[in-house]
PDB file of N, CA and C in Angstrom:
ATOM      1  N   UNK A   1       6.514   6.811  18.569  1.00  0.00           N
ATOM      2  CA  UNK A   1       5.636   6.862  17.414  1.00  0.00           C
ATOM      3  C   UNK A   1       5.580   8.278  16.847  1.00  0.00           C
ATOM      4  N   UNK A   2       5.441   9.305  17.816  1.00  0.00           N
ATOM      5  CA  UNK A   2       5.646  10.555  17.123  1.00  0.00           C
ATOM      6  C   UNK A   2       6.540  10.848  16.329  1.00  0.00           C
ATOM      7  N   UNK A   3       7.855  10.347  16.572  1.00  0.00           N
ATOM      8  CA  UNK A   3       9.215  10.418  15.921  1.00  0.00           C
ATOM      9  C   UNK A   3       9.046  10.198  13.742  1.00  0.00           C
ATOM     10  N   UNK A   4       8.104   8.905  14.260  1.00  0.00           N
ATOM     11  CA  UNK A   4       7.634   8.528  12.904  1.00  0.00           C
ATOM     12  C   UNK A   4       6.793   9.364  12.146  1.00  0.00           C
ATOM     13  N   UNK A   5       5.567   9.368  12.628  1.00  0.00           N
ATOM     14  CA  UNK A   5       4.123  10.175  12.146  1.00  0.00           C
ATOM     15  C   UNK A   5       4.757  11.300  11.792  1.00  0.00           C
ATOM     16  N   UNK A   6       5.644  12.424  12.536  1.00  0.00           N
ATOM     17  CA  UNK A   6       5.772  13.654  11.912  1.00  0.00           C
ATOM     18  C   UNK A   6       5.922  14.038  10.826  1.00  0.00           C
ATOM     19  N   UNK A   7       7.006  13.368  10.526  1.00  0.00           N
ATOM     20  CA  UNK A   7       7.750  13.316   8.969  1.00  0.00           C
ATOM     21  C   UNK A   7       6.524  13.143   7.881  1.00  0.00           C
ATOM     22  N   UNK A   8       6.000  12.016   8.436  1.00  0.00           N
ATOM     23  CA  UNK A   8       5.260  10.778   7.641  1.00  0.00           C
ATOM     24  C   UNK A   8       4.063  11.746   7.215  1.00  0.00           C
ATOM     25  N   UNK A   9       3.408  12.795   8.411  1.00  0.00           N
ATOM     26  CA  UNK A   9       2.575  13.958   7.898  1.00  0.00           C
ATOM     27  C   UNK A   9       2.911  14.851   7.121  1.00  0.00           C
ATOM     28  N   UNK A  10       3.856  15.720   7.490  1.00  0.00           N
ATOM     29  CA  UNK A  10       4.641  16.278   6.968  1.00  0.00           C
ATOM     30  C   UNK A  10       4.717  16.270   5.596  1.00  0.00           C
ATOM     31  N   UNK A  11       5.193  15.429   4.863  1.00  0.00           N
ATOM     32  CA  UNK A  11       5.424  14.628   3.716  1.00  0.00           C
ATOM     33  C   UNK A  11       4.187  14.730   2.969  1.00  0.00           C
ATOM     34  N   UNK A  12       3.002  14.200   3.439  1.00  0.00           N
ATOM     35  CA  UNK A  12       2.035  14.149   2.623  1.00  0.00           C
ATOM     36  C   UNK A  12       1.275  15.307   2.742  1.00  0.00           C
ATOM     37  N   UNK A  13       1.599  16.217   3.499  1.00  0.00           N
ATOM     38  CA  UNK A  13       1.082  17.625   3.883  1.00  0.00           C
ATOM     39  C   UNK A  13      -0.183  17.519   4.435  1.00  0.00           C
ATOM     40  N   UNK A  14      -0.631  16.752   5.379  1.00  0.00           N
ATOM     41  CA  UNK A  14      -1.638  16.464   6.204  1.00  0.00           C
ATOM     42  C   UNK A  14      -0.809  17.151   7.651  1.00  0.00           C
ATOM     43  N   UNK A  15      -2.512  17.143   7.705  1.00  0.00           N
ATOM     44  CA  UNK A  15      -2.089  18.392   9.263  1.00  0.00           C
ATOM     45  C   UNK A  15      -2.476  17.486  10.540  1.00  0.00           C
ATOM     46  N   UNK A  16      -2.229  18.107  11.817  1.00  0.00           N
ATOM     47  CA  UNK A  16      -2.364  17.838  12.955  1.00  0.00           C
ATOM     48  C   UNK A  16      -2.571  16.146  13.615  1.00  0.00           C
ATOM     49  N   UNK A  17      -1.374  16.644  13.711  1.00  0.00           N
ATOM     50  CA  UNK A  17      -0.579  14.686  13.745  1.00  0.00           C
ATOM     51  C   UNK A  17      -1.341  14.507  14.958  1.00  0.00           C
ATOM     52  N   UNK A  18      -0.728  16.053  16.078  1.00  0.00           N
ATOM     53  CA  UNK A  18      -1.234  15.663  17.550  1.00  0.00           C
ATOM     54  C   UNK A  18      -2.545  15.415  17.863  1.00  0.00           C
ATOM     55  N   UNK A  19      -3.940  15.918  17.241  1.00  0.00           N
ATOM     56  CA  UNK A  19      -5.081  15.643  16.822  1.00  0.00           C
ATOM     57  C   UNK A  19      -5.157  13.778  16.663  1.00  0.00           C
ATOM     58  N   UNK A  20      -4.426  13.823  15.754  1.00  0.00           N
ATOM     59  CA  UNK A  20      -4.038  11.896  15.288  1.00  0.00           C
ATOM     60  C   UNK A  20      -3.933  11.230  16.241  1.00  0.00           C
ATOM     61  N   UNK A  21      -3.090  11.661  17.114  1.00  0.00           N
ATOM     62  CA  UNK A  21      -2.257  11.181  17.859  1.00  0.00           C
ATOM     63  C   UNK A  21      -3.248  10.854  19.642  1.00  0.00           C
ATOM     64  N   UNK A  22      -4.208  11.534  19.270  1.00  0.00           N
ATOM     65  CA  UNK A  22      -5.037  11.355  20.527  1.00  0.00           C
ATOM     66  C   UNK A  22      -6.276  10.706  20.699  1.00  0.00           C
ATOM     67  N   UNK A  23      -6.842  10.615  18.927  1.00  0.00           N
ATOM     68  CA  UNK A  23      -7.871   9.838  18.759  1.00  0.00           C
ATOM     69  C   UNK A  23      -7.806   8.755  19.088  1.00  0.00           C
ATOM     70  N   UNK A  24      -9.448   8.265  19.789  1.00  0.00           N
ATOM     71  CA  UNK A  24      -9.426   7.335  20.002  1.00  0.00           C
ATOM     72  C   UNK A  24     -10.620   6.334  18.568  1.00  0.00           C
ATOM     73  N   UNK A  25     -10.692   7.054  17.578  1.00  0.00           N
ATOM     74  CA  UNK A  25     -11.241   6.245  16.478  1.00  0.00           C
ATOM     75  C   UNK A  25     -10.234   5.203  15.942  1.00  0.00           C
ATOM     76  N   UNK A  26     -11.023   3.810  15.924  1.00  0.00           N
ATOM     77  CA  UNK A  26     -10.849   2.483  15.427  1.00  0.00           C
ATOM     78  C   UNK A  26     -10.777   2.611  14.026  1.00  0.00           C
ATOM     79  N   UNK A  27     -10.044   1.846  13.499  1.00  0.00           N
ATOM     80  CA  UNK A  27      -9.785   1.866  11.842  1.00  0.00           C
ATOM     81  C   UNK A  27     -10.827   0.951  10.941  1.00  0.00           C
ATOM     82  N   UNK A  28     -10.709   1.701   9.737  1.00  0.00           N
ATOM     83  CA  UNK A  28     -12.210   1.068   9.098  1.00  0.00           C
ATOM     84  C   UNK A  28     -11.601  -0.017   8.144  1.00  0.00           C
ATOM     85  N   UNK A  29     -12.632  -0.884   8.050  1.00  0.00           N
ATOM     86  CA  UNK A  29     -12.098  -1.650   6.685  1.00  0.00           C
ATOM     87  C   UNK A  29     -11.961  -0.946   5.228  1.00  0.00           C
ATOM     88  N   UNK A  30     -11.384  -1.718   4.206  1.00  0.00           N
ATOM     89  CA  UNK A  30     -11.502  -0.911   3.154  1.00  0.00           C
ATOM     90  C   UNK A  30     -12.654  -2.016   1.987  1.00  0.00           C
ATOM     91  N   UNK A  31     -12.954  -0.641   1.509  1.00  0.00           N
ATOM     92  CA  UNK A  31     -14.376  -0.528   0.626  1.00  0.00           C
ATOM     93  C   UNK A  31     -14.040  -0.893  -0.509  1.00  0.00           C
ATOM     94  N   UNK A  32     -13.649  -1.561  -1.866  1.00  0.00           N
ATOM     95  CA  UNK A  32     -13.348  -1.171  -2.924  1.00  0.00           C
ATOM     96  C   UNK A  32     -14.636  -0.875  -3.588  1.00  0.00           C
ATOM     97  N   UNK A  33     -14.498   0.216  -4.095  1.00  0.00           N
ATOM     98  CA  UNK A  33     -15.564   0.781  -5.154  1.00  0.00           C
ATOM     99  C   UNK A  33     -16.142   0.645  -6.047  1.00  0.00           C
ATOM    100  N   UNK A  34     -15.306  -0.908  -7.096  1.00  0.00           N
ATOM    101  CA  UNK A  34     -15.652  -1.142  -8.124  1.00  0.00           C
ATOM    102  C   UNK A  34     -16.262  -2.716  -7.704  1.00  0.00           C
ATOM    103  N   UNK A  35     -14.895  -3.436  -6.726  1.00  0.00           N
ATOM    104  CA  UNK A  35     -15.110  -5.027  -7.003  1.00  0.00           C
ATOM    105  C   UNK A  35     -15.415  -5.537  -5.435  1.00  0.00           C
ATOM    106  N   UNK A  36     -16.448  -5.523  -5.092  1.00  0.00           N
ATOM    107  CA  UNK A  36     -17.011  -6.399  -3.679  1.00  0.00           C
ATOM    108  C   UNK A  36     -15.235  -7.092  -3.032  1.00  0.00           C
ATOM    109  N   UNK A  37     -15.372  -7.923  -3.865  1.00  0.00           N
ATOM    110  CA  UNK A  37     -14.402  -9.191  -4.034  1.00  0.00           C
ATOM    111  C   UNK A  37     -13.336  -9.022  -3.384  1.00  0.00           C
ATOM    112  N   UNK A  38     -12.396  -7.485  -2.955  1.00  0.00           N
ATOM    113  CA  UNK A  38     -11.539  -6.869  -3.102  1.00  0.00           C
ATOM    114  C   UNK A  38     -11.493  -6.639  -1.754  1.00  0.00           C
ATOM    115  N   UNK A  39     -13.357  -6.335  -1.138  1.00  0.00           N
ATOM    116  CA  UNK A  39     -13.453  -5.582   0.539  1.00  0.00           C
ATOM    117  C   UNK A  39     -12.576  -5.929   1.239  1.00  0.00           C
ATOM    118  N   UNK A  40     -11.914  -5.706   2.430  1.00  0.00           N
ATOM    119  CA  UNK A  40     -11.068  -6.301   3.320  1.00  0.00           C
ATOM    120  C   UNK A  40     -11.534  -5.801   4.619  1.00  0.00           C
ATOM    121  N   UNK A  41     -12.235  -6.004   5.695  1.00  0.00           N
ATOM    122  CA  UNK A  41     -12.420  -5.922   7.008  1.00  0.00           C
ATOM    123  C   UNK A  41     -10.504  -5.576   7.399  1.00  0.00           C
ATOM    124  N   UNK A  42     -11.249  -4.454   8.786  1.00  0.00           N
ATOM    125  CA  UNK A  42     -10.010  -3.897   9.409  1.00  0.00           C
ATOM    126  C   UNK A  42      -9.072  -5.060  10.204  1.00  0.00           C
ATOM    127  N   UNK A  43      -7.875  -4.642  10.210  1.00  0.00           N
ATOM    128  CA  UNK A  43      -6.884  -5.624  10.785  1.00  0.00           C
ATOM    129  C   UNK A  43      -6.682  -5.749  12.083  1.00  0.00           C
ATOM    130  N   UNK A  44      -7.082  -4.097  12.261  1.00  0.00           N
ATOM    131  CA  UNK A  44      -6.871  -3.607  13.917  1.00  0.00           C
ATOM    132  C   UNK A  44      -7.715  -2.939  14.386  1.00  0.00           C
ATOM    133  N   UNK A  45      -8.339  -3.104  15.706  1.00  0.00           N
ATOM    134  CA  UNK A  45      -9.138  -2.192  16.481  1.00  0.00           C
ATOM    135  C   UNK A  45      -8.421  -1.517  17.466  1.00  0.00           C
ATOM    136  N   UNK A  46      -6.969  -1.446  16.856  1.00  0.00           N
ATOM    137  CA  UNK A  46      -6.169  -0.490  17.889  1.00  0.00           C
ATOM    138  C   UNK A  46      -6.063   1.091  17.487  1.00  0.00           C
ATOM    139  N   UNK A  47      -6.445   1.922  18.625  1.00  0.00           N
ATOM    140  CA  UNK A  47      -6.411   3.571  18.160  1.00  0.00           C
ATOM    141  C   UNK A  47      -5.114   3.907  18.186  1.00  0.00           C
ATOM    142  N   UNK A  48      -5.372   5.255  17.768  1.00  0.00           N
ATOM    143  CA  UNK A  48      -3.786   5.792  17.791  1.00  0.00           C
ATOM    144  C   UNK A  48      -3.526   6.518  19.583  1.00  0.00           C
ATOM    145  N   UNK A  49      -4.452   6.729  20.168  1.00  0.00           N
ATOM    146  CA  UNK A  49      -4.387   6.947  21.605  1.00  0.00           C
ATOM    147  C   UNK A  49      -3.500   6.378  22.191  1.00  0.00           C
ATOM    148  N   UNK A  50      -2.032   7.180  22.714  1.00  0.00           N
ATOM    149  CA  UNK A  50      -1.731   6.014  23.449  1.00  0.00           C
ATOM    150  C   UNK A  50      -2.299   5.677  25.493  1.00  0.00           C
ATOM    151  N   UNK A  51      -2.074   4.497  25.641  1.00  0.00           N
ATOM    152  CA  UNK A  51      -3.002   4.199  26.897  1.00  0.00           C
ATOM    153  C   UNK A  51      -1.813   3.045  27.821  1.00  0.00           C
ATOM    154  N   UNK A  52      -1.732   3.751  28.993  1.00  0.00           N
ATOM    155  CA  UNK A  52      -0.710   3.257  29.816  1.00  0.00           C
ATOM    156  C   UNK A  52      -0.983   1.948  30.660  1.00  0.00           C
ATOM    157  N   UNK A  53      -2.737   1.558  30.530  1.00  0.00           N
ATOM    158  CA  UNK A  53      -3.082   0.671  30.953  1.00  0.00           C
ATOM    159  C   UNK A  53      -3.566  -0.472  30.070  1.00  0.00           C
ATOM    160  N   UNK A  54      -3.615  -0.138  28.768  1.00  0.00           N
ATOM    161  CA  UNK A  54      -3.235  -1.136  27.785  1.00  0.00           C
ATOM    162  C   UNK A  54      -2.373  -2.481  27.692  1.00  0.00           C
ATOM    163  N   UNK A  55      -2.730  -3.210  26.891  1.00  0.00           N
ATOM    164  CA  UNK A  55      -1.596  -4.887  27.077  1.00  0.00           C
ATOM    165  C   UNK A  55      -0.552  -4.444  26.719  1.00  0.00           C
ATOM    166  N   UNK A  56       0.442  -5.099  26.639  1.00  0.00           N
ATOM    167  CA  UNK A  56       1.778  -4.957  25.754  1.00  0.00           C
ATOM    168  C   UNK A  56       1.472  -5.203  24.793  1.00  0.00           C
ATOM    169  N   UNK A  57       0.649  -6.316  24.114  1.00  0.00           N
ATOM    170  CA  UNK A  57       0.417  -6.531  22.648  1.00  0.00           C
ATOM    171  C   UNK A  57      -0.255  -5.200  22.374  1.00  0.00           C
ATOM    172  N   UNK A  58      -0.834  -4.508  22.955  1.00  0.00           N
ATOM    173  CA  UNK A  58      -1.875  -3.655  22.133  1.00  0.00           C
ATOM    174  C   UNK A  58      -0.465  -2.257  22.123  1.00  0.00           C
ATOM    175  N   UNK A  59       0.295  -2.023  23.402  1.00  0.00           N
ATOM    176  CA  UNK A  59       1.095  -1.088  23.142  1.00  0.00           C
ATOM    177  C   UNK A  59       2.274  -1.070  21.829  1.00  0.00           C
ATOM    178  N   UNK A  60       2.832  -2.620  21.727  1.00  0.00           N
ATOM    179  CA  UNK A  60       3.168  -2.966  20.709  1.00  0.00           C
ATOM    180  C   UNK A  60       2.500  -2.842  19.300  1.00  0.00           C
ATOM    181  N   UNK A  61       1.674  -2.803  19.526  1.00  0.00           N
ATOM    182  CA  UNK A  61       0.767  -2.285  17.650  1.00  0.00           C
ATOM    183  C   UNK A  61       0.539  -1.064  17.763  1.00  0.00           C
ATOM    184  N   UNK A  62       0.569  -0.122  18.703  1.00  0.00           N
ATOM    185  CA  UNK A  62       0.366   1.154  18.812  1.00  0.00           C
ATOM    186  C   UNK A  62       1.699   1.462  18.137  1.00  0.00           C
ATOM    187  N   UNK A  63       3.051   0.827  18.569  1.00  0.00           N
ATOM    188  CA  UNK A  63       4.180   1.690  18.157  1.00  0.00           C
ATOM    189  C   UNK A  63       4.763   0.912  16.847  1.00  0.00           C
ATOM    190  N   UNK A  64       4.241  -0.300  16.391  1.00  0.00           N
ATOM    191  CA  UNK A  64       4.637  -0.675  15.184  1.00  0.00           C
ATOM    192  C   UNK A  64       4.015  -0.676  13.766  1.00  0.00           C
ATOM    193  N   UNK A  65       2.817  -0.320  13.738  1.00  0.00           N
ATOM    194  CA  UNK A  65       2.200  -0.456  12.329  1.00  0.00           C
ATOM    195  C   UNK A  65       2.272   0.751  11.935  1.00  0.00           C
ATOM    196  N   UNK A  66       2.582   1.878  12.794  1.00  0.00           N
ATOM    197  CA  UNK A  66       2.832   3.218  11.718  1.00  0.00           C
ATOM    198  C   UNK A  66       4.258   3.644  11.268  1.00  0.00           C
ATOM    199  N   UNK A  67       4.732   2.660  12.125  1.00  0.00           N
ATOM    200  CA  UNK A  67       6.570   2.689  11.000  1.00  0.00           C
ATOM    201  C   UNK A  67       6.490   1.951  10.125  1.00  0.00           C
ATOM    202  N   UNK A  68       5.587   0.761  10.305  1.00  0.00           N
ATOM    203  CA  UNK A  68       5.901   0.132   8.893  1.00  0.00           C
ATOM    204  C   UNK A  68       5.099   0.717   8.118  1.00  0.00           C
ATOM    205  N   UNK A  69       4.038   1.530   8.255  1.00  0.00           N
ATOM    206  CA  UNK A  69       3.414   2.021   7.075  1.00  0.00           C
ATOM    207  C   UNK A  69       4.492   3.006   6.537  1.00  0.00           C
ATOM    208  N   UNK A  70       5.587   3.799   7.316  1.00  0.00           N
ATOM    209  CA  UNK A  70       6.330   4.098   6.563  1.00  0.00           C
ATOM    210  C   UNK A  70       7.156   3.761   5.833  1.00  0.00           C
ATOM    211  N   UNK A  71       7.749   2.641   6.674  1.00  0.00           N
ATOM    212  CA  UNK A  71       8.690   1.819   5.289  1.00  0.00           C
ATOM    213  C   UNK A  71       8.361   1.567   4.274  1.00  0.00           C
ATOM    214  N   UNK A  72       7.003   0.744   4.618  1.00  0.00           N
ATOM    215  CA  UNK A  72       6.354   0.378   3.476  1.00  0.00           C
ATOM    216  C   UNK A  72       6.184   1.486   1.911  1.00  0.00           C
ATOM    217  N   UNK A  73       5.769   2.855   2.076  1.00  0.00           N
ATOM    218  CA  UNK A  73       5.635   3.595   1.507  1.00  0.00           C
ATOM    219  C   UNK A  73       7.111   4.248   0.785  1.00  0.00           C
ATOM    220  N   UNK A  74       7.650   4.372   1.463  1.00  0.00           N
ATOM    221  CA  UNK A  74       9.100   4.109   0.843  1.00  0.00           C
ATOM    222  C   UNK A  74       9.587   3.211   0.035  1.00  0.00           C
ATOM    223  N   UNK A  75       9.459   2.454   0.552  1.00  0.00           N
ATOM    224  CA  UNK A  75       9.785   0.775   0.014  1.00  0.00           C
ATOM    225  C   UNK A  75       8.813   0.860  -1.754  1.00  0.00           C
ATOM    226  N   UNK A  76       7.399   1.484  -1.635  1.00  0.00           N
ATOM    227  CA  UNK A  76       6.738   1.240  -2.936  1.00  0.00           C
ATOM    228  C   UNK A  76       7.329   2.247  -3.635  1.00  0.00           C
ATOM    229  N   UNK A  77       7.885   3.528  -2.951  1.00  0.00           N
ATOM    230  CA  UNK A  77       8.582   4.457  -3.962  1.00  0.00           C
ATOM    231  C   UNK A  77       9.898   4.355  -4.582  1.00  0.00           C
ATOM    232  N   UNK A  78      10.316   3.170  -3.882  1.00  0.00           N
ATOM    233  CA  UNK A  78      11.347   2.934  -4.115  1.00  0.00           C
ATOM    234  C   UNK A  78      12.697   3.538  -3.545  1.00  0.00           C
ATOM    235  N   UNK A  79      12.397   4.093  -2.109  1.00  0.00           N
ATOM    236  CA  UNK A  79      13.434   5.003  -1.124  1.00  0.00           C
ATOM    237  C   UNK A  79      13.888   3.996  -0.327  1.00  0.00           C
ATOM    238  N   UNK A  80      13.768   2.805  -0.140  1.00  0.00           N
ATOM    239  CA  UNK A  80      14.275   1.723   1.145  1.00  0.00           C
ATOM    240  C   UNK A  80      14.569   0.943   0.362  1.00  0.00           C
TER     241      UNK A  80
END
């Protein structure tokens, strides 16, 4: 996962991945500001911590939703 995040910080010029990388804060839902309608409750209560006594499913979302957030972001810029 580090392999990913670096760049992925990097890029957006956000700092201290390794900071990131140790939290154990849960992800929030998102708020929209204008339209209720829009809210979306979080997908995952998985941290970015990684934890050796964790499931496989949970180690598995540890190492896959932040590559695809990179693809993804690529993908909307039109780089993939």
């Amino acid at each position: 996962m580090k392999t990913v995040l670096k760049p992925l910080f990097a890029q957006w010029g956000a700092k201290d991945v390794a900071v990131y990388l140790e939290s154990t804060k849960t992800p929030k839902g998102y708020q929209d500001a204008f339209n209720a309608a829009f809210n979306v409750e979080a997908m995952s209560q998985v941290t970015p911590a990684w934890d050796n006594a964790a499931s496989n499913e949970e180690k598995l979302e540890k190492d896959y939703y932040p590559e695809m957030d990179c693809l993804l972001s690529r993908r909307l810029r039109g780089l993939g």
